[in-house]
PDB file of N, CA and C in Angstrom:
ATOM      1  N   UNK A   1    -229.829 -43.072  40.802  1.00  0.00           N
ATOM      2  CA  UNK A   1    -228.650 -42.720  41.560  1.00  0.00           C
ATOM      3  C   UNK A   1    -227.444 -42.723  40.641  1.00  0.00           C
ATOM      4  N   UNK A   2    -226.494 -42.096  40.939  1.00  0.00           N
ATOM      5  CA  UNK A   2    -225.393 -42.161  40.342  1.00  0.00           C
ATOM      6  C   UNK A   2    -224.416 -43.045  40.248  1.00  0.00           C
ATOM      7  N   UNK A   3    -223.897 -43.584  39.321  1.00  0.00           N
ATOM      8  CA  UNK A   3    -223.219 -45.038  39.140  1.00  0.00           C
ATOM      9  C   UNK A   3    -222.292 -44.571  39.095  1.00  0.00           C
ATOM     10  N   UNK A   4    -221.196 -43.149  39.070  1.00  0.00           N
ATOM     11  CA  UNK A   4    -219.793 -43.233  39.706  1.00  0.00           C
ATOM     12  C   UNK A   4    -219.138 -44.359  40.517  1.00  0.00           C
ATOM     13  N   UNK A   5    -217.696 -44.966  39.643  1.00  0.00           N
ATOM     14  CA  UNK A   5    -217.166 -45.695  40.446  1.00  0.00           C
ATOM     15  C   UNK A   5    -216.467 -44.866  41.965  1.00  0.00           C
ATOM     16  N   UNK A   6    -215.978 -43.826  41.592  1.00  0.00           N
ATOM     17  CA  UNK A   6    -215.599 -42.919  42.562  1.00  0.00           C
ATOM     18  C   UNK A   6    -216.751 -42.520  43.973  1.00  0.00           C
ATOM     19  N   UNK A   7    -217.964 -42.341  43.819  1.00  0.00           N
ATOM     20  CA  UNK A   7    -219.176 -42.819  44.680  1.00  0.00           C
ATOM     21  C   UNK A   7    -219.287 -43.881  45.485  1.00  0.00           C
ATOM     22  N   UNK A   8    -218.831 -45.160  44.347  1.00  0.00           N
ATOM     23  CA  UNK A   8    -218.836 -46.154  45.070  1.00  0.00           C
ATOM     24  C   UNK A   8    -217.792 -46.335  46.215  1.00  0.00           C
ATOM     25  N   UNK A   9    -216.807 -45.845  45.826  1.00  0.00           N
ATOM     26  CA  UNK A   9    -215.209 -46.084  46.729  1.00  0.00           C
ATOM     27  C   UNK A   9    -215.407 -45.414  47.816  1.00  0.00           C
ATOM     28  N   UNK A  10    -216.381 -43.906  47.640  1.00  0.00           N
ATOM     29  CA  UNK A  10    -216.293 -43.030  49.252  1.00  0.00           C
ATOM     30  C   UNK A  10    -217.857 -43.844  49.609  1.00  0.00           C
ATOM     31  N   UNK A  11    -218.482 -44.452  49.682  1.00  0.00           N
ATOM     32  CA  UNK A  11    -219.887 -45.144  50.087  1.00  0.00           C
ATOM     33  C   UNK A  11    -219.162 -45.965  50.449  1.00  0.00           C
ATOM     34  N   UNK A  12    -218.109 -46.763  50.536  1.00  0.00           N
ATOM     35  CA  UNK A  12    -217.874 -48.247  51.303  1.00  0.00           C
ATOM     36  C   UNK A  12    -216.504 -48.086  52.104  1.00  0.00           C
ATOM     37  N   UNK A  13    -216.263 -46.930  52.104  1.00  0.00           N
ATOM     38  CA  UNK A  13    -214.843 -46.524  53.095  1.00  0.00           C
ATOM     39  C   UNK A  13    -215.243 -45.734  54.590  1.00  0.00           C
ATOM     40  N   UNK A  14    -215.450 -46.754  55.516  1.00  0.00           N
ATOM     41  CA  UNK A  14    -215.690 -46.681  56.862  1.00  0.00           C
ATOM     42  C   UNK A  14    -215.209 -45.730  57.711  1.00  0.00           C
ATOM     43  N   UNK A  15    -214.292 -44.809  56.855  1.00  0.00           N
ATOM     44  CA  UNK A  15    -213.434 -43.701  57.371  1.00  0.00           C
ATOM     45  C   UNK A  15    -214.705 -42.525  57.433  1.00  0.00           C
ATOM     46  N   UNK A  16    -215.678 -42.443  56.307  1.00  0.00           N
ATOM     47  CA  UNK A  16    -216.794 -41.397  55.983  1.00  0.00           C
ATOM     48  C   UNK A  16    -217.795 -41.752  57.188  1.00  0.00           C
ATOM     49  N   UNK A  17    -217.662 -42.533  58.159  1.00  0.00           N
ATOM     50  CA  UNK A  17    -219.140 -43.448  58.612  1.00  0.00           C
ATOM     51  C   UNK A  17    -218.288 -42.575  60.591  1.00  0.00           C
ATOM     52  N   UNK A  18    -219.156 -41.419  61.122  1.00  0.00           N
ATOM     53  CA  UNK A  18    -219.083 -41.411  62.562  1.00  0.00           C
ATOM     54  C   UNK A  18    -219.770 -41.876  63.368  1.00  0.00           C
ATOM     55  N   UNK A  19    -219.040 -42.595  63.813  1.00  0.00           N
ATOM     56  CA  UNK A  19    -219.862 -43.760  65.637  1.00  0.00           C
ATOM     57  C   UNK A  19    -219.851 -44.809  64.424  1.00  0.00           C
ATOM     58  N   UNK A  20    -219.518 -45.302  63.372  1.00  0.00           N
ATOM     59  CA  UNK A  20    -219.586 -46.181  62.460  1.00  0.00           C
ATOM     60  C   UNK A  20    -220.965 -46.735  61.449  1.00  0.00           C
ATOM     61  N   UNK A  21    -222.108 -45.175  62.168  1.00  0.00           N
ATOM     62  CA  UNK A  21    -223.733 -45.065  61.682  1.00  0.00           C
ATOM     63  C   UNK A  21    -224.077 -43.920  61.131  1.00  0.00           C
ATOM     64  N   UNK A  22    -223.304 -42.704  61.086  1.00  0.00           N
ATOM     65  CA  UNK A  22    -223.557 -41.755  60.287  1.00  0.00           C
ATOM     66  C   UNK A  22    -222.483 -41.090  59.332  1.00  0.00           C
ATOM     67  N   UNK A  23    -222.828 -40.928  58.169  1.00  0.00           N
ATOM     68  CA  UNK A  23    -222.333 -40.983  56.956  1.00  0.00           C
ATOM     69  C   UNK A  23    -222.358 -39.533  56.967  1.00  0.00           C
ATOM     70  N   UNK A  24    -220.973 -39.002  57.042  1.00  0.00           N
ATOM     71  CA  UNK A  24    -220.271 -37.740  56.825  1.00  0.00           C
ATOM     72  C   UNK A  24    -219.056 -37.349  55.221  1.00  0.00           C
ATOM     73  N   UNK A  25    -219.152 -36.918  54.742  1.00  0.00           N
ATOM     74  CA  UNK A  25    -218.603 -36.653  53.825  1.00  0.00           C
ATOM     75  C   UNK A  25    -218.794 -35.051  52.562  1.00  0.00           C
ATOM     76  N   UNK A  26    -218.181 -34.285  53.241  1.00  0.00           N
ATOM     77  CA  UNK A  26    -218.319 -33.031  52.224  1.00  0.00           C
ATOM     78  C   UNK A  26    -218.064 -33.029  50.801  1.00  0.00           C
ATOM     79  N   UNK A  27    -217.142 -33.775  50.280  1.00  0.00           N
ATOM     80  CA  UNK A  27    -216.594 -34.454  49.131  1.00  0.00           C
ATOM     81  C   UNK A  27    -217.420 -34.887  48.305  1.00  0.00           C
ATOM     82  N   UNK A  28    -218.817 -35.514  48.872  1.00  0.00           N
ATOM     83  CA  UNK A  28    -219.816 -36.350  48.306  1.00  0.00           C
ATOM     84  C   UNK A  28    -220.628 -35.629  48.061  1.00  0.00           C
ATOM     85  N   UNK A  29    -221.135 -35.406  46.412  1.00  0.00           N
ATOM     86  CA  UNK A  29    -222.229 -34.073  46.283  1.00  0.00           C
ATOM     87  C   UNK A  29    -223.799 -34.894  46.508  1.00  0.00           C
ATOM     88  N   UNK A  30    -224.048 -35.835  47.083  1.00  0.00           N
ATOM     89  CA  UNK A  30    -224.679 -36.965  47.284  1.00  0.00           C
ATOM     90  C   UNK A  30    -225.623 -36.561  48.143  1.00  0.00           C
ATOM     91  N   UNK A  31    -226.876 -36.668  48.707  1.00  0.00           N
ATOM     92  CA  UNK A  31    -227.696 -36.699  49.542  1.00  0.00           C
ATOM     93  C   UNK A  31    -227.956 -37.166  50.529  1.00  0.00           C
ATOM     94  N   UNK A  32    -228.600 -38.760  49.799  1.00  0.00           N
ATOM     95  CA  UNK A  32    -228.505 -39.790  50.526  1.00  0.00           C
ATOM     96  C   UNK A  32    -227.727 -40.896  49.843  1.00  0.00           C
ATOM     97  N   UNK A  33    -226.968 -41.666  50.571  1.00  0.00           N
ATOM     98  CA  UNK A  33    -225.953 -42.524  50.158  1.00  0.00           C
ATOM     99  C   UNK A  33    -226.502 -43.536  50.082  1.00  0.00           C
ATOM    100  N   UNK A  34    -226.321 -44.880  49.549  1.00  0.00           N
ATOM    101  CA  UNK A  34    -226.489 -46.352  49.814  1.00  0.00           C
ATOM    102  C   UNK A  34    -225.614 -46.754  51.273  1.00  0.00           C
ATOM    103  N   UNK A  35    -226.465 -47.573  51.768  1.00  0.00           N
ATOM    104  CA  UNK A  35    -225.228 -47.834  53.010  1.00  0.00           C
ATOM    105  C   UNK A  35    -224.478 -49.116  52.215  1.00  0.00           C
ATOM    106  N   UNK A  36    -223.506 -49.050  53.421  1.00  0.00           N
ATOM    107  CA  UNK A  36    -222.107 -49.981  53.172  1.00  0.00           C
ATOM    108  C   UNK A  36    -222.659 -51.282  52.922  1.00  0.00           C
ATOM    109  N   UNK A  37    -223.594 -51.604  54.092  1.00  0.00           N
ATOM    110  CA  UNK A  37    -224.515 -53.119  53.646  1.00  0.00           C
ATOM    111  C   UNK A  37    -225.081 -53.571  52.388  1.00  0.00           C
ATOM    112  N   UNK A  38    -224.883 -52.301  51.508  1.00  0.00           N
ATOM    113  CA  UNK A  38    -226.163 -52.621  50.304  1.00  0.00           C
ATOM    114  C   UNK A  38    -227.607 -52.500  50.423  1.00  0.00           C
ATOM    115  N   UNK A  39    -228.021 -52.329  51.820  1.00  0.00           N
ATOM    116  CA  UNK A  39    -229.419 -52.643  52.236  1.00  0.00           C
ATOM    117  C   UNK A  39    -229.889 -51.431  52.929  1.00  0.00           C
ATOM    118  N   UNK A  40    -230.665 -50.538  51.629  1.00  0.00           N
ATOM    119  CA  UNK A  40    -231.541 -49.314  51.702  1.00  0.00           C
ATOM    120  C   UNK A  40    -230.419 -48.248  51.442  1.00  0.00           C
ATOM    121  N   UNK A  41    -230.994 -47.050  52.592  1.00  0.00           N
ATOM    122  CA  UNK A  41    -229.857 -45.551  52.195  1.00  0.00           C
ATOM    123  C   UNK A  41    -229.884 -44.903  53.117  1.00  0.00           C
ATOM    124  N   UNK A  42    -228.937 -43.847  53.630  1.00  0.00           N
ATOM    125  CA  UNK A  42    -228.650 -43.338  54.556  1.00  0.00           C
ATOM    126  C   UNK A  42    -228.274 -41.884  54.143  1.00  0.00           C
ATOM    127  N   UNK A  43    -228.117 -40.798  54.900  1.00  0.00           N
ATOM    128  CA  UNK A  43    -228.304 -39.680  54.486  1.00  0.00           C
ATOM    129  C   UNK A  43    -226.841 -38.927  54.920  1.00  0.00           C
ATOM    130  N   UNK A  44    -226.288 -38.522  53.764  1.00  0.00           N
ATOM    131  CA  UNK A  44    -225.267 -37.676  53.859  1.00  0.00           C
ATOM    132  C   UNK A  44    -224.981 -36.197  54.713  1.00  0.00           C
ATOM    133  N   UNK A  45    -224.897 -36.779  56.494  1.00  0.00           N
ATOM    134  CA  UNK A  45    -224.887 -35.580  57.205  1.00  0.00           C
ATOM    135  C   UNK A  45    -223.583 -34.674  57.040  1.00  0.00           C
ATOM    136  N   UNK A  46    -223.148 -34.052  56.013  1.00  0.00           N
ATOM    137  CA  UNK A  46    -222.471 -33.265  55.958  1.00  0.00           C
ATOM    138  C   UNK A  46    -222.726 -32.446  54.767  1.00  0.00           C
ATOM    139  N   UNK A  47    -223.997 -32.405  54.801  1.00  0.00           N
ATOM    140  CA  UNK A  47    -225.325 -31.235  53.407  1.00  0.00           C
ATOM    141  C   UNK A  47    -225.864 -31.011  54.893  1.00  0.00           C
ATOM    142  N   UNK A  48    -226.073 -29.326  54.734  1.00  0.00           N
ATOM    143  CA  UNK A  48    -226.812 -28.983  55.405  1.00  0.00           C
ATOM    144  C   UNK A  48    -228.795 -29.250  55.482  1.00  0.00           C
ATOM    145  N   UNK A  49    -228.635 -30.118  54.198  1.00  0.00           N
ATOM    146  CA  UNK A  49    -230.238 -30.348  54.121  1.00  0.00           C
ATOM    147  C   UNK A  49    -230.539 -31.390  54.921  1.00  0.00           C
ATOM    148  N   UNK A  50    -229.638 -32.144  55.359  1.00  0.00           N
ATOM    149  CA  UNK A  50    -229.875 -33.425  56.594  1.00  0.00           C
ATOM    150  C   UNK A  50    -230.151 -32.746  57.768  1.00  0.00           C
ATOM    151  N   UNK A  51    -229.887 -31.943  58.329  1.00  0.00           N
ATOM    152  CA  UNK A  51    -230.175 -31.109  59.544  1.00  0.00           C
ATOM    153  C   UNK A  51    -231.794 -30.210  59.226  1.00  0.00           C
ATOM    154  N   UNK A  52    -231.632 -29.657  57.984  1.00  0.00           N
ATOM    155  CA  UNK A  52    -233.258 -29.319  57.822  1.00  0.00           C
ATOM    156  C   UNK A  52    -234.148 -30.041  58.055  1.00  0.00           C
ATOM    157  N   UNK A  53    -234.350 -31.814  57.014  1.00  0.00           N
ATOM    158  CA  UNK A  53    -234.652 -32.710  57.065  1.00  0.00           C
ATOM    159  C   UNK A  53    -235.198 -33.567  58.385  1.00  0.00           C
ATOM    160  N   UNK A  54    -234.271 -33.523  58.996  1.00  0.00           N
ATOM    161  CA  UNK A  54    -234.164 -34.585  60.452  1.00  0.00           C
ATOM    162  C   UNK A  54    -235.358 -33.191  61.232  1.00  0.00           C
ATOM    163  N   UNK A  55    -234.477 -31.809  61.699  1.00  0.00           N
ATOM    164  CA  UNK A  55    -235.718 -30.637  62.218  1.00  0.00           C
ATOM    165  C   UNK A  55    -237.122 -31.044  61.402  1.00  0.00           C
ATOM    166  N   UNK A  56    -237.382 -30.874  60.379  1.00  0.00           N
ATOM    167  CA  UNK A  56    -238.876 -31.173  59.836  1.00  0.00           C
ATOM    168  C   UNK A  56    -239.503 -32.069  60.669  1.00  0.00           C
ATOM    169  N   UNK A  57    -238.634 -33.683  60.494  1.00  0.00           N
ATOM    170  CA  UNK A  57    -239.382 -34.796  61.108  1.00  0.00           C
ATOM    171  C   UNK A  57    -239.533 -34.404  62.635  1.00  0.00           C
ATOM    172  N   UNK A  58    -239.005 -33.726  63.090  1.00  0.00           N
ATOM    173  CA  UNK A  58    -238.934 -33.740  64.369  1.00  0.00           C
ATOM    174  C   UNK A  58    -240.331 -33.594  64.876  1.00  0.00           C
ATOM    175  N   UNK A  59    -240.671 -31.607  64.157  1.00  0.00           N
ATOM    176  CA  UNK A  59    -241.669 -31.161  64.438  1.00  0.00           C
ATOM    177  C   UNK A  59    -242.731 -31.528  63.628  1.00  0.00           C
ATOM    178  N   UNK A  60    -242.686 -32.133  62.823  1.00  0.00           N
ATOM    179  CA  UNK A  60    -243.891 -32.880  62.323  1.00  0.00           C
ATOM    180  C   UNK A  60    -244.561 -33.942  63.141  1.00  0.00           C
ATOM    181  N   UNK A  61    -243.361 -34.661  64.000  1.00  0.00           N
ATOM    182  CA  UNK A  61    -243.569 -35.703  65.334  1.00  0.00           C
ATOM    183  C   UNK A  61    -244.403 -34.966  66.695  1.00  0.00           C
ATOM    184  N   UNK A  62    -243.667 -33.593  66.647  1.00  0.00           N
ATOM    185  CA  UNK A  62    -243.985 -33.104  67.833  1.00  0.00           C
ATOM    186  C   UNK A  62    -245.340 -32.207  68.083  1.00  0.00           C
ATOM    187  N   UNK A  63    -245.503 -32.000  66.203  1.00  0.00           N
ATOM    188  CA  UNK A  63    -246.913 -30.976  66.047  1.00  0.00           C
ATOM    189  C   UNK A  63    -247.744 -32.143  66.574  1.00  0.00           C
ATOM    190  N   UNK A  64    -248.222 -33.751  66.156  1.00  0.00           N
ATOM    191  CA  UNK A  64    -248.824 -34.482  65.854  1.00  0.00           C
ATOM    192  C   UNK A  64    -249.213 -34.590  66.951  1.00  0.00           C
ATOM    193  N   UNK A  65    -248.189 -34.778  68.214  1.00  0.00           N
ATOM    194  CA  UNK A  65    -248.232 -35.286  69.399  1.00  0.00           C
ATOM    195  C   UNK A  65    -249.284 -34.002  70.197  1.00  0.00           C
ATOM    196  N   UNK A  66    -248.711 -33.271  69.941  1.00  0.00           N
ATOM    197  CA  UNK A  66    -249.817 -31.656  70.721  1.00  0.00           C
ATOM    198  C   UNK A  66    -250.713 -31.119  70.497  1.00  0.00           C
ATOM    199  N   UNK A  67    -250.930 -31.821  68.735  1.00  0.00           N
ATOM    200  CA  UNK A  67    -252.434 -31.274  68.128  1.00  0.00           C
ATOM    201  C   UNK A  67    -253.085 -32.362  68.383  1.00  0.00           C
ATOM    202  N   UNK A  68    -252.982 -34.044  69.198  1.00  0.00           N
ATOM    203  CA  UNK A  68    -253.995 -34.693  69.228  1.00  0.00           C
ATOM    204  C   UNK A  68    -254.481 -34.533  70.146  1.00  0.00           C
TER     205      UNK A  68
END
């Protein structure tokens, strides 16, 4: 991951965080972020690849469920 101090400053500023659980930020060329806790990572919904991402799991959930 990238050790930008500037990374670090938009990853722990609660202003980037909507409903205070999802991590928005266009600014951030970032993916998935570290959360604010330190504990694991969270995904930068403001890349359109988080919306691809999340659709995949969906129907990967939903193929599973209809092909058993």
């Amino acid at each position: 991951m990238n050790t930008n101090p500037q990374f670090e400053n938009m990853n722990n500023d609660v202003s980037f965080y909507k409903f205070g659980v999802f991590y928005f930020n266009k600014r951030d060329s970032r993916f998935m972020v570290p959360k604010a806790s330190k504990l694991g990572y969270t995904i930068n919904f403001a890349k359109p690849y988080a919306y691809i991402m999340i659709g995949a799991i969906v129907l990967a959930i939903v193929a599973s469920i209809l092909l058993t």
